[in-house]
Structure formats: structure tokens, C-alpha cells
PDB file of N, CA and C in Angstrom:
ATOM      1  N   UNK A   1      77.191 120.979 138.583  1.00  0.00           N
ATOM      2  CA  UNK A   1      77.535 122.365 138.398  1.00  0.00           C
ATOM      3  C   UNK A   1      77.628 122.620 136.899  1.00  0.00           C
ATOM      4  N   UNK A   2      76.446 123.686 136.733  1.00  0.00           N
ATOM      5  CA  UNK A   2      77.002 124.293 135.240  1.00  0.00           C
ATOM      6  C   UNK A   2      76.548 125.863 135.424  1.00  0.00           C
ATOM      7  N   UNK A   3      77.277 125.937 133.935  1.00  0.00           N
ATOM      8  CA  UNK A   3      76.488 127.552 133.687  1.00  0.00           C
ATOM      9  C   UNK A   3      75.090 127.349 133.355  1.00  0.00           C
ATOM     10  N   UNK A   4      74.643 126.566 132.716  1.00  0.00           N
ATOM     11  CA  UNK A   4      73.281 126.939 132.129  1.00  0.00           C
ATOM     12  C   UNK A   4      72.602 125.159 132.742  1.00  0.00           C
ATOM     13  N   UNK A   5      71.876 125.785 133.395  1.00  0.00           N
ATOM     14  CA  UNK A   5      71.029 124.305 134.284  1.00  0.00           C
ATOM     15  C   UNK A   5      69.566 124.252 133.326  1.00  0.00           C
ATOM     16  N   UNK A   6      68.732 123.405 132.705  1.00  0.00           N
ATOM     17  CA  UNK A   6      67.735 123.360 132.192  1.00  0.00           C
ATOM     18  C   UNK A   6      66.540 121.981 132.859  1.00  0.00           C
ATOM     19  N   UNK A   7      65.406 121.716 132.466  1.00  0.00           N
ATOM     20  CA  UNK A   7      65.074 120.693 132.534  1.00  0.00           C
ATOM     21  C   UNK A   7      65.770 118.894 132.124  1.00  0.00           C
ATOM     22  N   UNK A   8      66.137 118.978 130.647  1.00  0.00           N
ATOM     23  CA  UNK A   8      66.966 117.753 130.632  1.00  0.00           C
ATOM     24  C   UNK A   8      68.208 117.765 131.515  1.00  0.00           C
ATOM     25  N   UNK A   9      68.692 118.638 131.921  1.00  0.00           N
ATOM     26  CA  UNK A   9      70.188 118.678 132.300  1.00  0.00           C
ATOM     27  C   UNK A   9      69.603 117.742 133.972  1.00  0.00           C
ATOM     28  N   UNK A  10      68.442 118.161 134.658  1.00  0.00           N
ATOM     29  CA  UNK A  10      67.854 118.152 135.684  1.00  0.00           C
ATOM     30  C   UNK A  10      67.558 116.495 135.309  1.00  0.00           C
ATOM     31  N   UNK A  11      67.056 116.179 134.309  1.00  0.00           N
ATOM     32  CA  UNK A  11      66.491 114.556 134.233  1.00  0.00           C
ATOM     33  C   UNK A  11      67.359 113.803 133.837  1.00  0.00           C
ATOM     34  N   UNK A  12      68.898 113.948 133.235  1.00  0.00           N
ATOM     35  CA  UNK A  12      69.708 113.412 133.180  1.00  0.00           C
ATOM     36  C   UNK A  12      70.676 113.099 133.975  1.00  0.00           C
ATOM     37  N   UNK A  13      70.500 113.761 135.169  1.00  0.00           N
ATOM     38  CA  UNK A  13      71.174 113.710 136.248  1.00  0.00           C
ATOM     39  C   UNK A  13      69.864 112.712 137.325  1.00  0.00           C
ATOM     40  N   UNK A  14      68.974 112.542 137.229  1.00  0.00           N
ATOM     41  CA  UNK A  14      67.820 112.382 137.618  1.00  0.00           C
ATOM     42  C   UNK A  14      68.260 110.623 137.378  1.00  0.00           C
ATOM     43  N   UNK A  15      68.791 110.320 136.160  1.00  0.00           N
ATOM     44  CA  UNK A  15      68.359 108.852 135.558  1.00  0.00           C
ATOM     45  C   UNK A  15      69.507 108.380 135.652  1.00  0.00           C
ATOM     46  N   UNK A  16      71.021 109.217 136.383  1.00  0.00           N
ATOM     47  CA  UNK A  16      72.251 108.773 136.385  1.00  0.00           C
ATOM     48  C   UNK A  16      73.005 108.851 137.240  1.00  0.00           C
ATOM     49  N   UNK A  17      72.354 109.340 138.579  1.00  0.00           N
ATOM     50  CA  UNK A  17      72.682 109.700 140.175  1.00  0.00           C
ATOM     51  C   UNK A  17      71.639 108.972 141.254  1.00  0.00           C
ATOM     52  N   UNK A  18      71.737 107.870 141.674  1.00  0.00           N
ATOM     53  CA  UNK A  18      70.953 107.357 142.722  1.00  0.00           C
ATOM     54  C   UNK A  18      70.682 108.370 143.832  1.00  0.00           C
ATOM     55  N   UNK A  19      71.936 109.215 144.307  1.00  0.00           N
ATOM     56  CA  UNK A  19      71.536 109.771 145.689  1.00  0.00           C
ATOM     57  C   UNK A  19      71.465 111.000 145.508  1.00  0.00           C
ATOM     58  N   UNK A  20      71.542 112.034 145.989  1.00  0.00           N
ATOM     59  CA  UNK A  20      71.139 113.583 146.116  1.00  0.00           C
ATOM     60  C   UNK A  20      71.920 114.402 145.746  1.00  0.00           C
ATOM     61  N   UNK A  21      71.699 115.513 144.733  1.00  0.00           N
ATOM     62  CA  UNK A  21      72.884 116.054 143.966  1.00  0.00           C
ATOM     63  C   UNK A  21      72.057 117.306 144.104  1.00  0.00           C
ATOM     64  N   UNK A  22      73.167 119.055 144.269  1.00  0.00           N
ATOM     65  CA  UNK A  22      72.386 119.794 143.820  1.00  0.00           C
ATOM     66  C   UNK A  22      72.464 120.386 142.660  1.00  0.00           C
ATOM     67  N   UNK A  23      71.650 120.737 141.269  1.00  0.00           N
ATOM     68  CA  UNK A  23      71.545 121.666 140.717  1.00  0.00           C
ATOM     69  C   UNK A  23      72.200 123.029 140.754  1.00  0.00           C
ATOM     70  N   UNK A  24      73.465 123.237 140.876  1.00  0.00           N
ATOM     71  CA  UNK A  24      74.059 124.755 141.225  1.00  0.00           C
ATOM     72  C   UNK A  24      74.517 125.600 139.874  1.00  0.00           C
ATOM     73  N   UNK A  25      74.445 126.931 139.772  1.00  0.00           N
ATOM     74  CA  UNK A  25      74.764 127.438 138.443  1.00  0.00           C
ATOM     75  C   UNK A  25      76.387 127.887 138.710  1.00  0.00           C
ATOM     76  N   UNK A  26      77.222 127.729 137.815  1.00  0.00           N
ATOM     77  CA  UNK A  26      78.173 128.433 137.961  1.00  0.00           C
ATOM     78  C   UNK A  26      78.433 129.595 136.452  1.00  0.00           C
ATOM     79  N   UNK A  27      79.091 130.666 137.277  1.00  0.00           N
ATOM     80  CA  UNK A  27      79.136 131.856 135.782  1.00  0.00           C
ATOM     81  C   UNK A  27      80.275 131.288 135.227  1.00  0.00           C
ATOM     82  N   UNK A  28      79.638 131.622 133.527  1.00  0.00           N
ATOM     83  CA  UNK A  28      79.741 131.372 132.529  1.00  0.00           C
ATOM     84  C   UNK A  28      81.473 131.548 132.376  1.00  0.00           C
ATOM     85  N   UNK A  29      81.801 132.557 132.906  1.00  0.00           N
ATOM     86  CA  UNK A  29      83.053 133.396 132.469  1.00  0.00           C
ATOM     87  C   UNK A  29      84.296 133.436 134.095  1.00  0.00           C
ATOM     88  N   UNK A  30      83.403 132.954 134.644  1.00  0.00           N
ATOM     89  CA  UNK A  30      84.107 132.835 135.811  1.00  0.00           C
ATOM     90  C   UNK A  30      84.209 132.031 136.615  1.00  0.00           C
ATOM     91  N   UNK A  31      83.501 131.012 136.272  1.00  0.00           N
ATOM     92  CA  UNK A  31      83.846 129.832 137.012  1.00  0.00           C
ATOM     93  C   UNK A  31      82.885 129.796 138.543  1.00  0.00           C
ATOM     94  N   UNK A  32      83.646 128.789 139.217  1.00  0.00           N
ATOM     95  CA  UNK A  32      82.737 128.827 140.813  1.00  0.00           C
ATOM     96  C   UNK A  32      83.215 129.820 141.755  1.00  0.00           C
ATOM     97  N   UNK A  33      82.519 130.337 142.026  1.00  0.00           N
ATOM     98  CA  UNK A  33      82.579 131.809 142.355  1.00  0.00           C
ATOM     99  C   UNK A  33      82.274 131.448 144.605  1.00  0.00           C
ATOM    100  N   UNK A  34      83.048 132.235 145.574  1.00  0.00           N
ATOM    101  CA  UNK A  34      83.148 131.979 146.626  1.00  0.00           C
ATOM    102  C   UNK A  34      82.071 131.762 146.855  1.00  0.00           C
ATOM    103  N   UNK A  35      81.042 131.889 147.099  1.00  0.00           N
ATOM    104  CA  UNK A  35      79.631 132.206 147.585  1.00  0.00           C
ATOM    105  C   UNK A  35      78.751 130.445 147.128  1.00  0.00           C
ATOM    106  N   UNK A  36      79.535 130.197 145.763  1.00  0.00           N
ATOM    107  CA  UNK A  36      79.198 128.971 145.324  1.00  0.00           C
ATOM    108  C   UNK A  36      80.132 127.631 146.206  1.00  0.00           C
ATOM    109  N   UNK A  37      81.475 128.203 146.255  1.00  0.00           N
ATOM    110  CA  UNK A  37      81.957 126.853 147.069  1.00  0.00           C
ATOM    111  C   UNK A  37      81.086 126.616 148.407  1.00  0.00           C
ATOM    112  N   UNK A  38      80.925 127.584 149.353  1.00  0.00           N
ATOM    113  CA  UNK A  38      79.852 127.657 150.510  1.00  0.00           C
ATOM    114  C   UNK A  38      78.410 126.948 149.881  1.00  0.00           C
ATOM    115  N   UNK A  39      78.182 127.191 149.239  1.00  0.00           N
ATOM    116  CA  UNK A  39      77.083 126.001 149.247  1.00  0.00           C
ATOM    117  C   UNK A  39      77.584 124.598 148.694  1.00  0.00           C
ATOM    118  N   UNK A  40      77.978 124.770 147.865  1.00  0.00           N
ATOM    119  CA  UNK A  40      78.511 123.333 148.101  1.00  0.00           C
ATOM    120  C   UNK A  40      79.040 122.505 149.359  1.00  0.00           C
ATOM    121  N   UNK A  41      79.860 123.209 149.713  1.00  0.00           N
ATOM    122  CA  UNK A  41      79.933 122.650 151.444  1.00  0.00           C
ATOM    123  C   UNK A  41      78.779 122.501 151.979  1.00  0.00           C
ATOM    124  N   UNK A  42      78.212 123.735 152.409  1.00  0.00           N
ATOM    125  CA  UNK A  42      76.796 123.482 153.191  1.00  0.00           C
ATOM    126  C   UNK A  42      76.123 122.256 152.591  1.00  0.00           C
ATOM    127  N   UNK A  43      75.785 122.275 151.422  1.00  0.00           N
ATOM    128  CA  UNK A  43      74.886 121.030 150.666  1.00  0.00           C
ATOM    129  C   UNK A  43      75.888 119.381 151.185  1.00  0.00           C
ATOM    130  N   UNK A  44      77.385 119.651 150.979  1.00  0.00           N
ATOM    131  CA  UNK A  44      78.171 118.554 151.139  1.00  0.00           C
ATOM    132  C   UNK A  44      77.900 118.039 153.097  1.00  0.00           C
ATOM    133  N   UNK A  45      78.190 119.240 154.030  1.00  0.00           N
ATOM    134  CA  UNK A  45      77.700 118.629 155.034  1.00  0.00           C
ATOM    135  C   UNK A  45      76.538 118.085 155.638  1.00  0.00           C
ATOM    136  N   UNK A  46      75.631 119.113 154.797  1.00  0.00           N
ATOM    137  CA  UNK A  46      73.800 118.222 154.960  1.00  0.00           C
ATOM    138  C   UNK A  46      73.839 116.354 154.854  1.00  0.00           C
ATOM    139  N   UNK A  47      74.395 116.549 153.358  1.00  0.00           N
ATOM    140  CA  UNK A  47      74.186 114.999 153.004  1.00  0.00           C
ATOM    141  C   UNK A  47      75.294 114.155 154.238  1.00  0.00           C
ATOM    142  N   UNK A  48      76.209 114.730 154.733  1.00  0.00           N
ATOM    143  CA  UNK A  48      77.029 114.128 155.342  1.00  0.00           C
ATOM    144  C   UNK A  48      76.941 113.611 157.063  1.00  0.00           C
ATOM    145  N   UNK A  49      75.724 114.667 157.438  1.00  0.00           N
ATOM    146  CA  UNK A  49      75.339 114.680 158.933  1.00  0.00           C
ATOM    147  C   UNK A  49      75.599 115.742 160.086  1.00  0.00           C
ATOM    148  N   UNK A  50      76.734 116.513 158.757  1.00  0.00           N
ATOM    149  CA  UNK A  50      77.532 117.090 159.777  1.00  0.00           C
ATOM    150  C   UNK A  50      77.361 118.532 159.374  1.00  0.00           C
ATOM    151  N   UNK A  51      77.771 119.469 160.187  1.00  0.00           N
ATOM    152  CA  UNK A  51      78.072 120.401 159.988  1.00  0.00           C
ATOM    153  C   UNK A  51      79.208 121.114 159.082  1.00  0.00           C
ATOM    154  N   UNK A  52      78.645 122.310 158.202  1.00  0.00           N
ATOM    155  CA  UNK A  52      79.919 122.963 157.534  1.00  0.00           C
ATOM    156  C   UNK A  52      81.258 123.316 158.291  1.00  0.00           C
ATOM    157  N   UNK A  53      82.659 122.907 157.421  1.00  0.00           N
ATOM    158  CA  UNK A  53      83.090 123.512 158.578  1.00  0.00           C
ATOM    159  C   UNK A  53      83.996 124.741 158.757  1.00  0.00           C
TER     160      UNK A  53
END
């Protein structure tokens, strides 16, 4: 999670995370915003098997 996601940010996470991470933006001024915790869950239960809950 950042505000500003780029290519290195993408390959450094690439060369320092074995398993599956997502790329999510969070605002600058506000932090993780509701709409963002929901995907994170959703993304957290994918990898997990399970359903959001």
C-alpha cells in the first residue's frame, strides 16, 4: 500500500515478496480509505481460500 505505486516500487516488491501481494493506492492525505480495506479483505480471502467475511 502506497500513495504513489510506480514501476520500481512494483519490482521491488517483485525481488522481496515470494508470494502474492497487491499493488493498492492509498490517498495521499487520507490514508486507507473504506472501499480500500474491502479489497484488501477480498484480495486477503482469495489468497486464503476463503471467502470475505
Amino acid at each position: 500500500m502506497d500513495d504513489e505505486i510506480g514501476p520500481r516500487d512494483r519490482a521491488w516488491t517483485a525481488r522481496h515478496h515470494t508470494g502474492p501481494g497487491p499493488a493498492h493506492r492509498v490517498h495521499q492525505a487520507k490514508g486507507l480509505l473504506p472501499d480500500g480495506f474491502m479489497t484488501l479483505r477480498e484480495w486477503a480471502a482469495e489468497v486464503a481460500g476463503g471467502a470475505a467475511p
